[in-house]
C-alpha atoms as a PDB file:
ATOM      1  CA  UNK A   1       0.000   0.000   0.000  1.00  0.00           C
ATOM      2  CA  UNK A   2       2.634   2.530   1.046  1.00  0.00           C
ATOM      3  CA  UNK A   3       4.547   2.188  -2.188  1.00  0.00           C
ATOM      4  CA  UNK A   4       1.403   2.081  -4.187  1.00  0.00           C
ATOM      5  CA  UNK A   5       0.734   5.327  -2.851  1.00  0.00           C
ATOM      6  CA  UNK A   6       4.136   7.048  -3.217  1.00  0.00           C
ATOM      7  CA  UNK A   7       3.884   5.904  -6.760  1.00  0.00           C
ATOM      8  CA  UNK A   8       0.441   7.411  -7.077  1.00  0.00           C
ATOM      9  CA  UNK A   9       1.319  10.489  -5.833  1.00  0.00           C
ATOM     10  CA  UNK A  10       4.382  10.968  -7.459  1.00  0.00           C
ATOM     11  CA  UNK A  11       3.035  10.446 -11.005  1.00  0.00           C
ATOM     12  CA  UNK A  12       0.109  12.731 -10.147  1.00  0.00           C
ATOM     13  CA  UNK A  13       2.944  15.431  -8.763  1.00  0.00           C
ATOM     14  CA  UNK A  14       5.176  14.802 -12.109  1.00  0.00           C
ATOM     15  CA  UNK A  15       2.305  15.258 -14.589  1.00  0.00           C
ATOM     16  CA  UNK A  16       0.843  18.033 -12.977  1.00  0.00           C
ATOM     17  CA  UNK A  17       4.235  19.755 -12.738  1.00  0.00           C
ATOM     18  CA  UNK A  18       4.782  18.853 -16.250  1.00  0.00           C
ATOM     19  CA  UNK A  19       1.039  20.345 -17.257  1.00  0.00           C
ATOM     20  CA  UNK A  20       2.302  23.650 -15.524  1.00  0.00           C
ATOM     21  CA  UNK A  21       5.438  24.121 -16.827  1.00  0.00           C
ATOM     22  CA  UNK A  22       4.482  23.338 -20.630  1.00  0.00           C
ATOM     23  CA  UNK A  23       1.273  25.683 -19.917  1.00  0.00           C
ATOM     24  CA  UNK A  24      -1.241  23.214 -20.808  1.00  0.00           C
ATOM     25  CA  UNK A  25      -4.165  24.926 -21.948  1.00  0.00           C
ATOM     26  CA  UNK A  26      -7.372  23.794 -19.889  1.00  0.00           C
ATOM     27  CA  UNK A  27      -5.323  24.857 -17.029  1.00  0.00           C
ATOM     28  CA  UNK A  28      -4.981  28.452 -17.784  1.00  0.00           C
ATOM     29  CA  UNK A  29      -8.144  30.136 -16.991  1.00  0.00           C
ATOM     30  CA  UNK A  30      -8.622  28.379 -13.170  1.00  0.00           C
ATOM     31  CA  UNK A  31      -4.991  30.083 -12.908  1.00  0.00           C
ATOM     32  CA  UNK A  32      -6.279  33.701 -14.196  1.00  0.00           C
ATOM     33  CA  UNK A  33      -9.538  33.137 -11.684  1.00  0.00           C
ATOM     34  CA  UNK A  34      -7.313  32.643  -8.800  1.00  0.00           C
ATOM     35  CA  UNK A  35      -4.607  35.706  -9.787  1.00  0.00           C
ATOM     36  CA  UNK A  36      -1.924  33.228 -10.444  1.00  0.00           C
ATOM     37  CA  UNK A  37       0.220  35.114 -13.098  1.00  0.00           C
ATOM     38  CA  UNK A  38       0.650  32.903 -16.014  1.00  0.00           C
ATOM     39  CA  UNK A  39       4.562  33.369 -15.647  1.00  0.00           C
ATOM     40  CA  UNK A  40       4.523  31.918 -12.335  1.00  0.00           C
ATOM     41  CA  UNK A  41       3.712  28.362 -14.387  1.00  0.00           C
ATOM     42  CA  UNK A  42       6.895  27.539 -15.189  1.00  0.00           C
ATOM     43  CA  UNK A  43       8.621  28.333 -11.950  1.00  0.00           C
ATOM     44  CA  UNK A  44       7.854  28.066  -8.843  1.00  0.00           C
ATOM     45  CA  UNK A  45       4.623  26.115  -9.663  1.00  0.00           C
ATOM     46  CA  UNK A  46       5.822  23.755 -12.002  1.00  0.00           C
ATOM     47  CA  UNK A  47       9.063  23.449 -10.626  1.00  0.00           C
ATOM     48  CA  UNK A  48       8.036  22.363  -6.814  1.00  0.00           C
ATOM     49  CA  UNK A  49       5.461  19.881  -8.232  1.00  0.00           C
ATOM     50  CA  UNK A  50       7.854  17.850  -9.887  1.00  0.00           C
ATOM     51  CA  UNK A  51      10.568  18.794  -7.390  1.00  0.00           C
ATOM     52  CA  UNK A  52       8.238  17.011  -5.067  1.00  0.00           C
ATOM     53  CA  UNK A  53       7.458  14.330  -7.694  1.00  0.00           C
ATOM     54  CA  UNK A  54      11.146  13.138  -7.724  1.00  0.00           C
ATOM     55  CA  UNK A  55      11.452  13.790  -4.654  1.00  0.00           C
ATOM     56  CA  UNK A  56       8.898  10.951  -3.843  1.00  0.00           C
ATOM     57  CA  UNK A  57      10.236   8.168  -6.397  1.00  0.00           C
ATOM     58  CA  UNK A  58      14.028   9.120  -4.600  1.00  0.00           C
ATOM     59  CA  UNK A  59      13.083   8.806  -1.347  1.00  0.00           C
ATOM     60  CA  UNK A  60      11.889   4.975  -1.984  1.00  0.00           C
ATOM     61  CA  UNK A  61      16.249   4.825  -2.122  1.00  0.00           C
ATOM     62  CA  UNK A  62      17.431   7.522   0.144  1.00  0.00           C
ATOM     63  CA  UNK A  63      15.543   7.697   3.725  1.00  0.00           C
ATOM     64  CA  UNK A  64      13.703  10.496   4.859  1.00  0.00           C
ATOM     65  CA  UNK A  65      13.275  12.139   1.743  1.00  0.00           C
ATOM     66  CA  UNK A  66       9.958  10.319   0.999  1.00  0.00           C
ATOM     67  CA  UNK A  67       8.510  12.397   3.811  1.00  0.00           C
ATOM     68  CA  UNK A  68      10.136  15.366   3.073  1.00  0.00           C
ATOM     69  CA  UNK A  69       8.946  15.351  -0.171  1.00  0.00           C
ATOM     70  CA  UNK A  70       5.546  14.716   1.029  1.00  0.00           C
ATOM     71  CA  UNK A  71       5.937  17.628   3.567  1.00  0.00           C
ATOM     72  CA  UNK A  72       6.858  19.985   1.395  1.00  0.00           C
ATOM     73  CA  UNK A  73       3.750  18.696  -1.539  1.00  0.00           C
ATOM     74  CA  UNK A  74       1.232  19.402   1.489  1.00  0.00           C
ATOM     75  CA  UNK A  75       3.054  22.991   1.963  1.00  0.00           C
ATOM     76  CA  UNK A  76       2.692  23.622  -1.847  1.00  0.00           C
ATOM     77  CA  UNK A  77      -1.040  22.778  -1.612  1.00  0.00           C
ATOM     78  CA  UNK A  78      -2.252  24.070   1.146  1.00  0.00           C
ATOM     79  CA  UNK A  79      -0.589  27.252  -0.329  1.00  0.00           C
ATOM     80  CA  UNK A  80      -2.615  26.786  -3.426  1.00  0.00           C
ATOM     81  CA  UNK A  81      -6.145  26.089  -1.900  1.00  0.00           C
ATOM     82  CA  UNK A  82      -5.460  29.427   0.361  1.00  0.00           C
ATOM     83  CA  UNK A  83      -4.672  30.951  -3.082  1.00  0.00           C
ATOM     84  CA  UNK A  84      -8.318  29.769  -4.662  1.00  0.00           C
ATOM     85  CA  UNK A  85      -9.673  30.519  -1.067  1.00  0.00           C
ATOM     86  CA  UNK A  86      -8.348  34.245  -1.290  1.00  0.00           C
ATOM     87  CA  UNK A  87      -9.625  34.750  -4.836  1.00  0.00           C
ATOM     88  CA  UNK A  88     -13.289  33.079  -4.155  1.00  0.00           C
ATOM     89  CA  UNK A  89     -12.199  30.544  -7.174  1.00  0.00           C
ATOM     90  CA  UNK A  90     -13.971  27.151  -5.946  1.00  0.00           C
ATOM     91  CA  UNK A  91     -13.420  25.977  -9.955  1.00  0.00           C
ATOM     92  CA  UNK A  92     -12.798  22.339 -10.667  1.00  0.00           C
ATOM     93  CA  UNK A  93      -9.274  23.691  -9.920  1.00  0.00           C
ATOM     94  CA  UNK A  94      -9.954  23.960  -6.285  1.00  0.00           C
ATOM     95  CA  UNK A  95     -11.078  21.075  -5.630  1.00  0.00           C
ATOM     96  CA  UNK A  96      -8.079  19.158  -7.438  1.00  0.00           C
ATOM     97  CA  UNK A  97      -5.613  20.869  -5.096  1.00  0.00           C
ATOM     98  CA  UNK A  98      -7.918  19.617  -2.086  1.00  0.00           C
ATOM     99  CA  UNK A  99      -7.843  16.173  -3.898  1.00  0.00           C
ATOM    100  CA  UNK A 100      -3.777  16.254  -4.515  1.00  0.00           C
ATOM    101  CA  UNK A 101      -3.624  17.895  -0.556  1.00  0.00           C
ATOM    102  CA  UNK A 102      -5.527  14.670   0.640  1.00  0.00           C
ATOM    103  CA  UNK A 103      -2.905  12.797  -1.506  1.00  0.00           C
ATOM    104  CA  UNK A 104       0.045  14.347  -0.618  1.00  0.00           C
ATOM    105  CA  UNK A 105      -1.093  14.443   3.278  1.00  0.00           C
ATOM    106  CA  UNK A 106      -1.682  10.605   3.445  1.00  0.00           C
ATOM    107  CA  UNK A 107       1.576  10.285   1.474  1.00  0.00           C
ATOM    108  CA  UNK A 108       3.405  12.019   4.308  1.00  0.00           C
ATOM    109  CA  UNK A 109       1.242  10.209   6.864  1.00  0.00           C
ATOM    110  CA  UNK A 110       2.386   6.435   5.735  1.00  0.00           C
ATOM    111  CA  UNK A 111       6.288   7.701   5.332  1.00  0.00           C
ATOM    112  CA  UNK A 112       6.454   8.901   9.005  1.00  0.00           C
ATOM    113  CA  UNK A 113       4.221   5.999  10.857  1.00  0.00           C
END
């Protein structure tokens, strides 16, 4: 289970990231409704998700980093919900960060128990 879910939320992390970074249309207008500049994609949005991504697949060799990784995936989303929260965006977008947030919390929660 625990590596089924590291896997899982790595590959969400890493395609997401990748989505950002190569400014993948369909998620472009959730970004405008929450005041996330467009330029912001690339780095540091893009760039922590899949940070956090290989983080996740690395720390199945290297110990620790699995929840560090983790940690700093529920940092980056509970950033991002405060961000929708802020801009009174509750778009399909919102509720994908609270899904990847649930993720990325149980994530952490099975690397530290």
């Amino acid at each position: 289970m625990t590596l089924a879910l590291v896997l899982v939320t790595a590959a969400l992390s890493l395609f997401s990231g990748t989505a950002a970074v190569l400014h993948f249309q369909p998620i472009l207008p959730g970004m405008a409704r929450a005041g996330v500049p467009e330029s912001w994609l690339a780095f540091p949005i893009g760039a922590l998700k899949i940070a956090g991504g290989v983080g996740l697949v690395a720390g199945l060799v290297v110990p620790g980093l699995t929840a560090a990784a983790a940690a700093g995936l529920v940092l980056y989303f509970v950033c991002a919900l405060y961000t929708h929260i802020r801009a009174s965006d509750y778009s399909p977008q919102f509720y994908l960060a609270g899904g990847f947030l649930a993720l990325a919390s149980a994530t952490l929660a099975v690397s530290v128990a």
